[in-house]
Every structure is written in structure tokens, then in C-alpha cells.
PDB file of N, CA and C in Angstrom:
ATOM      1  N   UNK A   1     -12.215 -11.264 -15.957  1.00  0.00           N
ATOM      2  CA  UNK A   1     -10.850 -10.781 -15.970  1.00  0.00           C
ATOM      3  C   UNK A   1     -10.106 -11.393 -14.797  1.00  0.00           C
ATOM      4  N   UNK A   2      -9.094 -12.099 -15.338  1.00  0.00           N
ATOM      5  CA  UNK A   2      -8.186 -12.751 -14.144  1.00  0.00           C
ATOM      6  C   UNK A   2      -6.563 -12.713 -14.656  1.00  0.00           C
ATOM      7  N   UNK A   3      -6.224 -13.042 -13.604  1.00  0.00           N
ATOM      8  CA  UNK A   3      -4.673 -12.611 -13.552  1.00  0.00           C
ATOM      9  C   UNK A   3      -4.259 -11.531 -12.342  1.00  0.00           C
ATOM     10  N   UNK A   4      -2.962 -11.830 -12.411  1.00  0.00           N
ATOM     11  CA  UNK A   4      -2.219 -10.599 -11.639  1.00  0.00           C
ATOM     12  C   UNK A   4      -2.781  -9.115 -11.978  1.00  0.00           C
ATOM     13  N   UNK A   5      -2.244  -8.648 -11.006  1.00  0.00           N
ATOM     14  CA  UNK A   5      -2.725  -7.526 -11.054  1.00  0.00           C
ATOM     15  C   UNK A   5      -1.520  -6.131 -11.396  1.00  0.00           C
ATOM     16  N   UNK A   6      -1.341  -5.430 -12.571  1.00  0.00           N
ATOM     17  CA  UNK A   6      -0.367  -4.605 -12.931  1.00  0.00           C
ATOM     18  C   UNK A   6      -0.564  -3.014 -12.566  1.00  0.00           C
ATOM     19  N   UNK A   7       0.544  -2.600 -11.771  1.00  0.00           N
ATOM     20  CA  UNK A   7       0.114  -1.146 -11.230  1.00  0.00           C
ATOM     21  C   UNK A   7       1.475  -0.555 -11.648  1.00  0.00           C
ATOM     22  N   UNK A   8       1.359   0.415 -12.496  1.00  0.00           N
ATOM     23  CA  UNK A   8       2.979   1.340 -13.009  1.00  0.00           C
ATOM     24  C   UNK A   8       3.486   1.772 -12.004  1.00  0.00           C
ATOM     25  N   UNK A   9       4.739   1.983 -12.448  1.00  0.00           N
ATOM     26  CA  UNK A   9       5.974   2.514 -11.364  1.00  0.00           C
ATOM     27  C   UNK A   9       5.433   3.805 -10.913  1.00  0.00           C
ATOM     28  N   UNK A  10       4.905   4.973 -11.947  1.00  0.00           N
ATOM     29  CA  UNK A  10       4.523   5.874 -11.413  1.00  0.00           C
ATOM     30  C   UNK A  10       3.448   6.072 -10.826  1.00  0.00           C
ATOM     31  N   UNK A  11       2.373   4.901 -11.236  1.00  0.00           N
ATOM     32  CA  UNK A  11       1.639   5.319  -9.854  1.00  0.00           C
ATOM     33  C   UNK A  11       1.994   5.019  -8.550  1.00  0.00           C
ATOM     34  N   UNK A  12       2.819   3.798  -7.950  1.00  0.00           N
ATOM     35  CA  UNK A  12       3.438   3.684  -7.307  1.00  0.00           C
ATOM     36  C   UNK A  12       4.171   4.398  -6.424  1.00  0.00           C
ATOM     37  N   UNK A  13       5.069   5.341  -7.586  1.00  0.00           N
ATOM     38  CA  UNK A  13       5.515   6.513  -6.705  1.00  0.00           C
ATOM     39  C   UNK A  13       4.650   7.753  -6.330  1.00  0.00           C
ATOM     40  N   UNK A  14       3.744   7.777  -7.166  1.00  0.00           N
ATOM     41  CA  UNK A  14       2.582   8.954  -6.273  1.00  0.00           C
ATOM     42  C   UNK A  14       1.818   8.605  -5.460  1.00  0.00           C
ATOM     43  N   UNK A  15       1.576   7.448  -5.335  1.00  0.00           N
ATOM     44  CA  UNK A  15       0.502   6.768  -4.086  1.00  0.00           C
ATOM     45  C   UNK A  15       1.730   6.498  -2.833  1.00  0.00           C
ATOM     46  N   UNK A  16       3.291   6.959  -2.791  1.00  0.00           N
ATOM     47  CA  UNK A  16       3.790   6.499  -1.928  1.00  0.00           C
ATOM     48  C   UNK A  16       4.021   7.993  -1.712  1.00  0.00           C
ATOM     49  N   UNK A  17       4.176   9.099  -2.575  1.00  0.00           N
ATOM     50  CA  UNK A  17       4.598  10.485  -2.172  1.00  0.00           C
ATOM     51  C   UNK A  17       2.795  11.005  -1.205  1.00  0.00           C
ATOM     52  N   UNK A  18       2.162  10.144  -1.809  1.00  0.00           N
ATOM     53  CA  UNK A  18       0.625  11.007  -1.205  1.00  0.00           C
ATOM     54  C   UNK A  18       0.554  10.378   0.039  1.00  0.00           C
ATOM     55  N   UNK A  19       1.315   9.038   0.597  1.00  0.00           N
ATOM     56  CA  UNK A  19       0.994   8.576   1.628  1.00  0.00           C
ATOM     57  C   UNK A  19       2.184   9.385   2.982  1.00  0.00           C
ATOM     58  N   UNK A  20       3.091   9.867   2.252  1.00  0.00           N
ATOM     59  CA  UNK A  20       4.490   9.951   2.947  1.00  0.00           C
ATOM     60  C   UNK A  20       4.020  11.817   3.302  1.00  0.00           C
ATOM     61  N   UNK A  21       3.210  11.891   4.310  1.00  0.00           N
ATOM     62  CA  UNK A  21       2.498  13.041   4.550  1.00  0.00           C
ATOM     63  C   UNK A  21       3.775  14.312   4.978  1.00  0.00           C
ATOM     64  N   UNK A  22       4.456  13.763   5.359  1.00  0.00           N
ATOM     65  CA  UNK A  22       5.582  14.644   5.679  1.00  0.00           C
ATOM     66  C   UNK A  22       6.908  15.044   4.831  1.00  0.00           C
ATOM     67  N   UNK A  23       6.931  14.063   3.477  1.00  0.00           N
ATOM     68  CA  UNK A  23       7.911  14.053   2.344  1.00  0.00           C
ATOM     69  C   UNK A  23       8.858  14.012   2.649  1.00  0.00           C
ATOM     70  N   UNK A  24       9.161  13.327   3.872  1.00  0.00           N
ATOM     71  CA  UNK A  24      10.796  12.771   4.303  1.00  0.00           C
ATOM     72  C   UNK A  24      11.276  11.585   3.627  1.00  0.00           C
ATOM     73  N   UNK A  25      10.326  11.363   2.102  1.00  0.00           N
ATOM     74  CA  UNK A  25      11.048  10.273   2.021  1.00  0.00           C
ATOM     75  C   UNK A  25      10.682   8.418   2.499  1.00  0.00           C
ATOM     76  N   UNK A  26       9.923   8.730   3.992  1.00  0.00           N
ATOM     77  CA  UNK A  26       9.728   7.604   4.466  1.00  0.00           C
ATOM     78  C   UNK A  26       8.049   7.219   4.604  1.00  0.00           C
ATOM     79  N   UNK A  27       7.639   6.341   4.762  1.00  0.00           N
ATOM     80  CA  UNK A  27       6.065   6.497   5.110  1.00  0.00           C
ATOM     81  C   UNK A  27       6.566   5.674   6.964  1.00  0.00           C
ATOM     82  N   UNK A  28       5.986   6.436   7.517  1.00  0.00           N
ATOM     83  CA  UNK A  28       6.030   5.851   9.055  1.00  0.00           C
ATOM     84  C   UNK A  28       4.669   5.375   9.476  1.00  0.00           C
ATOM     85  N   UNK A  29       4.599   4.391  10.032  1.00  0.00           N
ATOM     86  CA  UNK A  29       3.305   4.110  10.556  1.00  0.00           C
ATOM     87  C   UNK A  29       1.914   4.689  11.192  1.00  0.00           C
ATOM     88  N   UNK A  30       2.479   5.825  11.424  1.00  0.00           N
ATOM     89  CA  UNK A  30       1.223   6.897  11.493  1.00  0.00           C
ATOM     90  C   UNK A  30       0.872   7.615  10.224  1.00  0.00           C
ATOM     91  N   UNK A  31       1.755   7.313   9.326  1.00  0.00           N
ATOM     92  CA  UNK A  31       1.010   8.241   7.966  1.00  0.00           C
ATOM     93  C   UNK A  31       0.423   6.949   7.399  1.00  0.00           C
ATOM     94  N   UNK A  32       1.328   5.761   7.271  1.00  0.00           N
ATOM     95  CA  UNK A  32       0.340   4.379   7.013  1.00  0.00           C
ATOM     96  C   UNK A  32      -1.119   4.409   7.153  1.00  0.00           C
ATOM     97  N   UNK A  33      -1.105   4.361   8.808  1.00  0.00           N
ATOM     98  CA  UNK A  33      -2.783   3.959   9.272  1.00  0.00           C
ATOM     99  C   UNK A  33      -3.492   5.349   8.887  1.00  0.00           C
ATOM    100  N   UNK A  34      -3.145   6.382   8.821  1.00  0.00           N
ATOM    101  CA  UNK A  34      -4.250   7.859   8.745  1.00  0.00           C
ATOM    102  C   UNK A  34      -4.254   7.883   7.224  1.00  0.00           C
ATOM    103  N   UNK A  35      -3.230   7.415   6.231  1.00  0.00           N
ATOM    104  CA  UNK A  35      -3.702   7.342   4.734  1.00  0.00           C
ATOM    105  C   UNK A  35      -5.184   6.190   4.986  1.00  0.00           C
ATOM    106  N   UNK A  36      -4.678   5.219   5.012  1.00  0.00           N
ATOM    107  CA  UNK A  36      -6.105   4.075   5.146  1.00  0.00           C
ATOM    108  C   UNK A  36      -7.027   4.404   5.936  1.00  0.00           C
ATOM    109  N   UNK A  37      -7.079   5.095   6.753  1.00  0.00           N
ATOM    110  CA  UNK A  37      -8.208   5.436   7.485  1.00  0.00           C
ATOM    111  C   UNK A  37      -8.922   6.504   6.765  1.00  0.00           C
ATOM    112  N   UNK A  38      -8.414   7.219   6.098  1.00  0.00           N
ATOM    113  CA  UNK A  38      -8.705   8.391   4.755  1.00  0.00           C
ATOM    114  C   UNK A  38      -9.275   7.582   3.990  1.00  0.00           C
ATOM    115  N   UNK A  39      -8.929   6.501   3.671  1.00  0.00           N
ATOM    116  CA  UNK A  39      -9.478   5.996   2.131  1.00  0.00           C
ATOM    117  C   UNK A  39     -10.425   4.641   2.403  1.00  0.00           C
ATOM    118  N   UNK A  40     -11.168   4.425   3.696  1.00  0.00           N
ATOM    119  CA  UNK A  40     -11.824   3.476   4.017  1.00  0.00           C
ATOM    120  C   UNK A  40     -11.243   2.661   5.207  1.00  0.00           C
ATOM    121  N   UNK A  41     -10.408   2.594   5.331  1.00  0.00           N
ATOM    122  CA  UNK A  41      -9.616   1.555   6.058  1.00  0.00           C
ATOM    123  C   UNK A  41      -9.547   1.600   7.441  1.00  0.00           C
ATOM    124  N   UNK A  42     -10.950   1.274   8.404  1.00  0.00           N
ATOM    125  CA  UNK A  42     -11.334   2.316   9.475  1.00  0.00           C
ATOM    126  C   UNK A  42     -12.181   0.785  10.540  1.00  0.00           C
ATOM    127  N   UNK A  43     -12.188  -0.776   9.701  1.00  0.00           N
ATOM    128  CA  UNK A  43     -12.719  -1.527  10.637  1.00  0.00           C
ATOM    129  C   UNK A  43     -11.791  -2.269  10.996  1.00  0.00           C
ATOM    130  N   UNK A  44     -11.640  -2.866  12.354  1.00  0.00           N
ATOM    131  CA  UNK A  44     -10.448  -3.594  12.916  1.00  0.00           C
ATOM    132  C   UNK A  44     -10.021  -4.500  12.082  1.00  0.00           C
ATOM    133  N   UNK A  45     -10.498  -5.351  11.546  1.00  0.00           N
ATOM    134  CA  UNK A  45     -10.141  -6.381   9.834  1.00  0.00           C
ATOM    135  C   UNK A  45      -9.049  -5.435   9.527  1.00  0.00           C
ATOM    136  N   UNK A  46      -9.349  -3.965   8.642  1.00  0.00           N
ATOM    137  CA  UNK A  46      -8.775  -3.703   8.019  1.00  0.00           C
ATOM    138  C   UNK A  46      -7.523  -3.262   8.798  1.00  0.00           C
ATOM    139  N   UNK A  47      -7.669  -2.636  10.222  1.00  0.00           N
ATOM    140  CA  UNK A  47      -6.402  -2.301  10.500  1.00  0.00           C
ATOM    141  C   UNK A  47      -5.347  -3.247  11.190  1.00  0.00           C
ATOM    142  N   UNK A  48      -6.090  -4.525  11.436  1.00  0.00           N
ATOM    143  CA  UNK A  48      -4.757  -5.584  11.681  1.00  0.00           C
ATOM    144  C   UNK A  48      -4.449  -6.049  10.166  1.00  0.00           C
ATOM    145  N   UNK A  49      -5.053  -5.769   9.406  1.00  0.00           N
ATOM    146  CA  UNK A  49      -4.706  -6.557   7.925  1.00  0.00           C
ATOM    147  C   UNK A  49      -3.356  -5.588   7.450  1.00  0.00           C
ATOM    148  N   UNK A  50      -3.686  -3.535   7.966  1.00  0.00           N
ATOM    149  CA  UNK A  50      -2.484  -3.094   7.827  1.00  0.00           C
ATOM    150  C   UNK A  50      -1.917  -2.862   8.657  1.00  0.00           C
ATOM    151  N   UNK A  51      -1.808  -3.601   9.431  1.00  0.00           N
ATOM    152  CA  UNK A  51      -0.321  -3.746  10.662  1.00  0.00           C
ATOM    153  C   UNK A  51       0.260  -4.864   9.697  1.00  0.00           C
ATOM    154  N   UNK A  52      -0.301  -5.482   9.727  1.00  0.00           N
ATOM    155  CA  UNK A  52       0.807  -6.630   9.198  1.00  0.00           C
ATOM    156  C   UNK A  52       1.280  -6.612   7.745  1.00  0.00           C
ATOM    157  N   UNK A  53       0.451  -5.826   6.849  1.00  0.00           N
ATOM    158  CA  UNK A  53       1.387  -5.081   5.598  1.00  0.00           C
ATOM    159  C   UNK A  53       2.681  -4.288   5.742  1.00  0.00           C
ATOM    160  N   UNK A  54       1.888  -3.551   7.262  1.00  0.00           N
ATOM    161  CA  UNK A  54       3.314  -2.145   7.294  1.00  0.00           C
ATOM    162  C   UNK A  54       4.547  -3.440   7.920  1.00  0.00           C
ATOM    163  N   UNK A  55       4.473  -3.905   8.451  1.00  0.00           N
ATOM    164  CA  UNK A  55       5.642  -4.483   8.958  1.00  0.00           C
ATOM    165  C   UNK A  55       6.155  -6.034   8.189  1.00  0.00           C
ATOM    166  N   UNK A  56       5.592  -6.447   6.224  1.00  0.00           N
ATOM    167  CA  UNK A  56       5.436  -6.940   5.897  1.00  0.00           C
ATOM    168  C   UNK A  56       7.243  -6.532   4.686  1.00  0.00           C
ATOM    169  N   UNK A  57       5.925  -5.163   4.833  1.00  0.00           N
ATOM    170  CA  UNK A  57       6.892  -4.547   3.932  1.00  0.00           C
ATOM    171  C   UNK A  57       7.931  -3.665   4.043  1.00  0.00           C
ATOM    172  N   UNK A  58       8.121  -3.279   5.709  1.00  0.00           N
ATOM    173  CA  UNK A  58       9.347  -2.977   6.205  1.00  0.00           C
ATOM    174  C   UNK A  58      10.737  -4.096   6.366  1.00  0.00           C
ATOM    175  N   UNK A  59      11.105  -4.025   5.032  1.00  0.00           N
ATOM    176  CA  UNK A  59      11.911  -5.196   4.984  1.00  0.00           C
ATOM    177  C   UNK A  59      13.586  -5.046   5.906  1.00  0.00           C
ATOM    178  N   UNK A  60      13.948  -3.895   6.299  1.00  0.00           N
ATOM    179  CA  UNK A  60      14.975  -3.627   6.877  1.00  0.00           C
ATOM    180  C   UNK A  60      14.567  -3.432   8.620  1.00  0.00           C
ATOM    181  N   UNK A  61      13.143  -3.612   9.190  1.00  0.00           N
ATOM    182  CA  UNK A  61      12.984  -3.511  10.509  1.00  0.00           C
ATOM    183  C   UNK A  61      13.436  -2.130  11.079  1.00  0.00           C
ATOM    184  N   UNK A  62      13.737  -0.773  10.315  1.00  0.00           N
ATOM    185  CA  UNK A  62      13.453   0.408  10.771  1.00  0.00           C
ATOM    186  C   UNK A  62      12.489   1.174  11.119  1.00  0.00           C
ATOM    187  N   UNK A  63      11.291   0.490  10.788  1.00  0.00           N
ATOM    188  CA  UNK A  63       9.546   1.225  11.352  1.00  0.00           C
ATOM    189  C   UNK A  63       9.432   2.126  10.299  1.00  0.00           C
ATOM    190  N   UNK A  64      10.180   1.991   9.270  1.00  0.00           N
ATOM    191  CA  UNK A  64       9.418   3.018   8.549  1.00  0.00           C
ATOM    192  C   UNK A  64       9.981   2.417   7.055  1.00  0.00           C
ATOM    193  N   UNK A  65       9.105   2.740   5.962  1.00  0.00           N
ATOM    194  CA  UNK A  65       9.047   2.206   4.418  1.00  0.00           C
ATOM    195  C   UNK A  65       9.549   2.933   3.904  1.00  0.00           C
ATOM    196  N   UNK A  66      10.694   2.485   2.956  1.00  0.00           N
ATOM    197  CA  UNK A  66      11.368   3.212   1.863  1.00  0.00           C
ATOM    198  C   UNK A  66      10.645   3.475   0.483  1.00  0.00           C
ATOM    199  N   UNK A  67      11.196   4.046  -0.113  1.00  0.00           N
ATOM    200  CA  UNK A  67       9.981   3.617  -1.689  1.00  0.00           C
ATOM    201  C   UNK A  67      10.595   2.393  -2.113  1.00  0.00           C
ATOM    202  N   UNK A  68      11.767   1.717  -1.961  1.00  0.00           N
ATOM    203  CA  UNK A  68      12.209   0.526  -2.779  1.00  0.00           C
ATOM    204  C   UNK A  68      11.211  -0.591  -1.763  1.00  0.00           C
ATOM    205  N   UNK A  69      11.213  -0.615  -0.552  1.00  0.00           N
ATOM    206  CA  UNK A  69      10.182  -1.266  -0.017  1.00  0.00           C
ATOM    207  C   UNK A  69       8.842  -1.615  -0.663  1.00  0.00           C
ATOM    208  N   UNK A  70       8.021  -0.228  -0.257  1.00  0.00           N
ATOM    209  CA  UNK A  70       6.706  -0.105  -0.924  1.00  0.00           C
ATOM    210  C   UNK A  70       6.560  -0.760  -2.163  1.00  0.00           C
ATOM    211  N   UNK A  71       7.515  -0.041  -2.978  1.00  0.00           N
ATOM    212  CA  UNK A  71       7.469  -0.988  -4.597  1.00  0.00           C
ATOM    213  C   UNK A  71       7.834  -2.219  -4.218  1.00  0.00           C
ATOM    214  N   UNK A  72       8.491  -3.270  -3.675  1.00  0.00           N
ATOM    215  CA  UNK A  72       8.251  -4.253  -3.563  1.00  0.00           C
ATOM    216  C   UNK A  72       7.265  -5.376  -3.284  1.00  0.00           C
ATOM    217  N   UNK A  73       6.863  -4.368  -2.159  1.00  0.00           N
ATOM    218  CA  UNK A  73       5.350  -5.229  -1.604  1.00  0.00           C
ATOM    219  C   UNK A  73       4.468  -5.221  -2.340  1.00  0.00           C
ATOM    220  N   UNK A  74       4.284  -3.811  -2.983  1.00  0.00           N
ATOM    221  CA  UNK A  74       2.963  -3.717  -4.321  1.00  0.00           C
ATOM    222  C   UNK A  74       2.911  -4.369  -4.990  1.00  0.00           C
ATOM    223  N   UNK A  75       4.407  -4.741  -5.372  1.00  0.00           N
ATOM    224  CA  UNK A  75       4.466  -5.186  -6.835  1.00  0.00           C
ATOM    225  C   UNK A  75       4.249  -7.206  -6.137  1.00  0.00           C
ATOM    226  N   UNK A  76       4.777  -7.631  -4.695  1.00  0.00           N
ATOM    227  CA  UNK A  76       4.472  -8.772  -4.410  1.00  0.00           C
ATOM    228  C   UNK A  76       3.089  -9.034  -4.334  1.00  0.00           C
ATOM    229  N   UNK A  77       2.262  -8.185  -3.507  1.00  0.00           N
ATOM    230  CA  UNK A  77       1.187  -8.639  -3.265  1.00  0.00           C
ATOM    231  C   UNK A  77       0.215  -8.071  -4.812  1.00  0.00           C
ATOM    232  N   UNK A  78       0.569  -7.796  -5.807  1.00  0.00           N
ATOM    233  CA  UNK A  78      -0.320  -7.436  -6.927  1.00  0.00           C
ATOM    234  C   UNK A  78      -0.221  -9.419  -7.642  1.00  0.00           C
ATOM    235  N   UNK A  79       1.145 -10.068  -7.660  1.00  0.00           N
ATOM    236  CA  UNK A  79       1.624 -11.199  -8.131  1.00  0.00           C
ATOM    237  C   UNK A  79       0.870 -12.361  -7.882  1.00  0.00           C
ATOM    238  N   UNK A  80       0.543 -12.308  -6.277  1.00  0.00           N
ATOM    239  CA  UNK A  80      -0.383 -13.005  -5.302  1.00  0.00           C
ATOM    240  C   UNK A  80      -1.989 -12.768  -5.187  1.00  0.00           C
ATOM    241  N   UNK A  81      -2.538 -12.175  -6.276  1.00  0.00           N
ATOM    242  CA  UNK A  81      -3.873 -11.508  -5.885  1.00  0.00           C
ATOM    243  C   UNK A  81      -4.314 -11.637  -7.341  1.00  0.00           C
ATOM    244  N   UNK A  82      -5.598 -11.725  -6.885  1.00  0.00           N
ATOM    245  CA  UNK A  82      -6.564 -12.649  -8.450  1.00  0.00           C
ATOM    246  C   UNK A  82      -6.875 -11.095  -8.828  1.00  0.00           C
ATOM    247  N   UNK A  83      -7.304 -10.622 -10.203  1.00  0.00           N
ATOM    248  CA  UNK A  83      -7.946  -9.398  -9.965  1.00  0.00           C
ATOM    249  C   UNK A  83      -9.296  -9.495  -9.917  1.00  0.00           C
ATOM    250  N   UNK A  84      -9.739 -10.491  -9.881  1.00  0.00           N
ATOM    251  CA  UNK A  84     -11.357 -10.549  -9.356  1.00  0.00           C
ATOM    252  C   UNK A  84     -12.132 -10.436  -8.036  1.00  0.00           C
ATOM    253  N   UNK A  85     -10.311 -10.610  -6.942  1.00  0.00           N
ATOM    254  CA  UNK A  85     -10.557 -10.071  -5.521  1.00  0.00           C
ATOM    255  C   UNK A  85     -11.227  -8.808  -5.371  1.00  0.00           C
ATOM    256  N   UNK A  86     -11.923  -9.279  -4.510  1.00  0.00           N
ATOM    257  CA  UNK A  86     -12.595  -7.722  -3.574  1.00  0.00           C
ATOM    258  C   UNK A  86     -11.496  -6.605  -3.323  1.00  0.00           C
ATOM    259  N   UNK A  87     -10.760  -7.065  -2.712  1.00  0.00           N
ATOM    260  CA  UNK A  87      -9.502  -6.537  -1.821  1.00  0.00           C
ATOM    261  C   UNK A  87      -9.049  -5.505  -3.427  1.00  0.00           C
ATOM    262  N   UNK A  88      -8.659  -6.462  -4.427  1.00  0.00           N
ATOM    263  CA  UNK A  88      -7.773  -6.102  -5.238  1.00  0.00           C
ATOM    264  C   UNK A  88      -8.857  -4.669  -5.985  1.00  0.00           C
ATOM    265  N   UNK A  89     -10.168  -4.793  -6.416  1.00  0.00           N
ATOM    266  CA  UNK A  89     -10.464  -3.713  -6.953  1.00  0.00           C
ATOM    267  C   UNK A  89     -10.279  -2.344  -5.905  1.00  0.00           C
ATOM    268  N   UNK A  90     -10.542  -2.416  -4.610  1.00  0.00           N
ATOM    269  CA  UNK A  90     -10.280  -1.384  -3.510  1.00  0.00           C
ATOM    270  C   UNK A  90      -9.024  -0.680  -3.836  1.00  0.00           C
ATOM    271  N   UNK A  91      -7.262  -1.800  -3.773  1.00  0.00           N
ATOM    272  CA  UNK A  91      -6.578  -1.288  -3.775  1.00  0.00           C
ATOM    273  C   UNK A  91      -6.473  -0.583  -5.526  1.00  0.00           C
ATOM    274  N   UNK A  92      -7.162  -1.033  -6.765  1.00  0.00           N
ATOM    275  CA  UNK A  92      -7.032  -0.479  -7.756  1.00  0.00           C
ATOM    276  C   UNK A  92      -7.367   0.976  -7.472  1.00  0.00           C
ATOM    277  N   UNK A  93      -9.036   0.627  -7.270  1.00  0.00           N
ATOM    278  CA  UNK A  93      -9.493   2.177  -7.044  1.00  0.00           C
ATOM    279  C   UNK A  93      -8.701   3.009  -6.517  1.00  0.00           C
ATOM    280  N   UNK A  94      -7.641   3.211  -5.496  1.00  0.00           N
ATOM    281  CA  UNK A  94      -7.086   3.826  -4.709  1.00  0.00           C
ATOM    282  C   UNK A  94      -6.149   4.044  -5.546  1.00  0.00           C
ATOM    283  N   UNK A  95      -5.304   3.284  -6.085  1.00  0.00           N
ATOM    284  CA  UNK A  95      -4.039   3.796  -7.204  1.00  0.00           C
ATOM    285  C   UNK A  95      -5.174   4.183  -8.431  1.00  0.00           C
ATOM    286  N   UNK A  96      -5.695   4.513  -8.614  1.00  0.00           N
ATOM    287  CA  UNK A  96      -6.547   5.116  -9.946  1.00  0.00           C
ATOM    288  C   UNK A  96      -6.614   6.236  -9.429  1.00  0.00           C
ATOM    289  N   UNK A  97      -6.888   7.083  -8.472  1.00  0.00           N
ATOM    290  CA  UNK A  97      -6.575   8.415  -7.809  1.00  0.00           C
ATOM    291  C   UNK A  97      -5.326   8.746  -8.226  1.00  0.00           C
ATOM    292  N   UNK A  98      -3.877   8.536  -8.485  1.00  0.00           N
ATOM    293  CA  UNK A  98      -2.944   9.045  -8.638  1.00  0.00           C
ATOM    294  C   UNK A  98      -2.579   9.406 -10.317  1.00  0.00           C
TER     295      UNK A  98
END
């Protein structure tokens, strides 16, 4: 199985309401790293890999992710990613929870 990788809008929006621990709306960089650190994301690899997502996909430079953000990046980095990646079944598994 190859190709892009397709993740629905709504899971999208529940994997961004489950990350946005405070439901303001925003995901801030401390709900970022403590979602991934919840769901594996706990060796230095992984947490410079999400520093540079969170501020990948903070496309307005406010420190914190909108949902039009988030859906962007998902939907970029799903475009860019084989689904035979390692990486890519992790992030499946994780939107298969929602």
C-alpha cells in the first residue's frame, strides 16, 4: 500500500479538540508536547521532530495553532509521506483513536 496518506476532516477536528487540553480553541505548545508525550513521543528525536512541527505549522507566528493551521499541516504532511512510512502508521494509529 502506497500513496498519500488520507485522514477526514473529522478526525482532524477531534484529534485537535483532544489535543487543545484547555478548549480555548488553540493548541499551545505545552498541550503540543504533553499530547505526544501521552502517546509515545517521549525520545529527544521525537521531541525536536515536534518542535519543529509546532512551529511548522504555526503559520501566523502567534505560538499557538489554530484548527485552520493544524488542518493544514495534516493535510501537508499526509501529501509528503509514503504510507508505508514508519512515522506515517504511528501518526495513523493515533488519528484511529478519534
Amino acid at each position: 500500500m502506497s500513496g498519500s496518506v488520507d485522514i477526514s476532516q473529522e478526525k482532524m477536528q477531534a484529534a485537535f479538540e483532544a489535543i487543545d487540553a484547555d478548549g480555548d480553541g488553540l493548541i499551545g505548545p505545552r498541550e503540543y508536547y504533553h499530547f505526544l508525550q501521552k502517546h509515545g513521543g517521549t525520545s529527544m528525536e521525537a521531541i525536536e521532530a515536534a518542535h519543529e512541527d509546532f512551529l511548522g505549522a504555526d503559520q501566523n507566528w502567534d505560538n499557538y495553532i489554530q484548527f485552520s493551521e493544524f488542518a493544514d499541516a495534516v493535510s501537508r504532511w499526509c501529501r509528503n509521506k509514503n504510507s508505508n512510512d514508519p512515522d506515517v502508521r504511528l501518526v495513523e494509529a493515533v488519528f484511529q483513536r478519534f
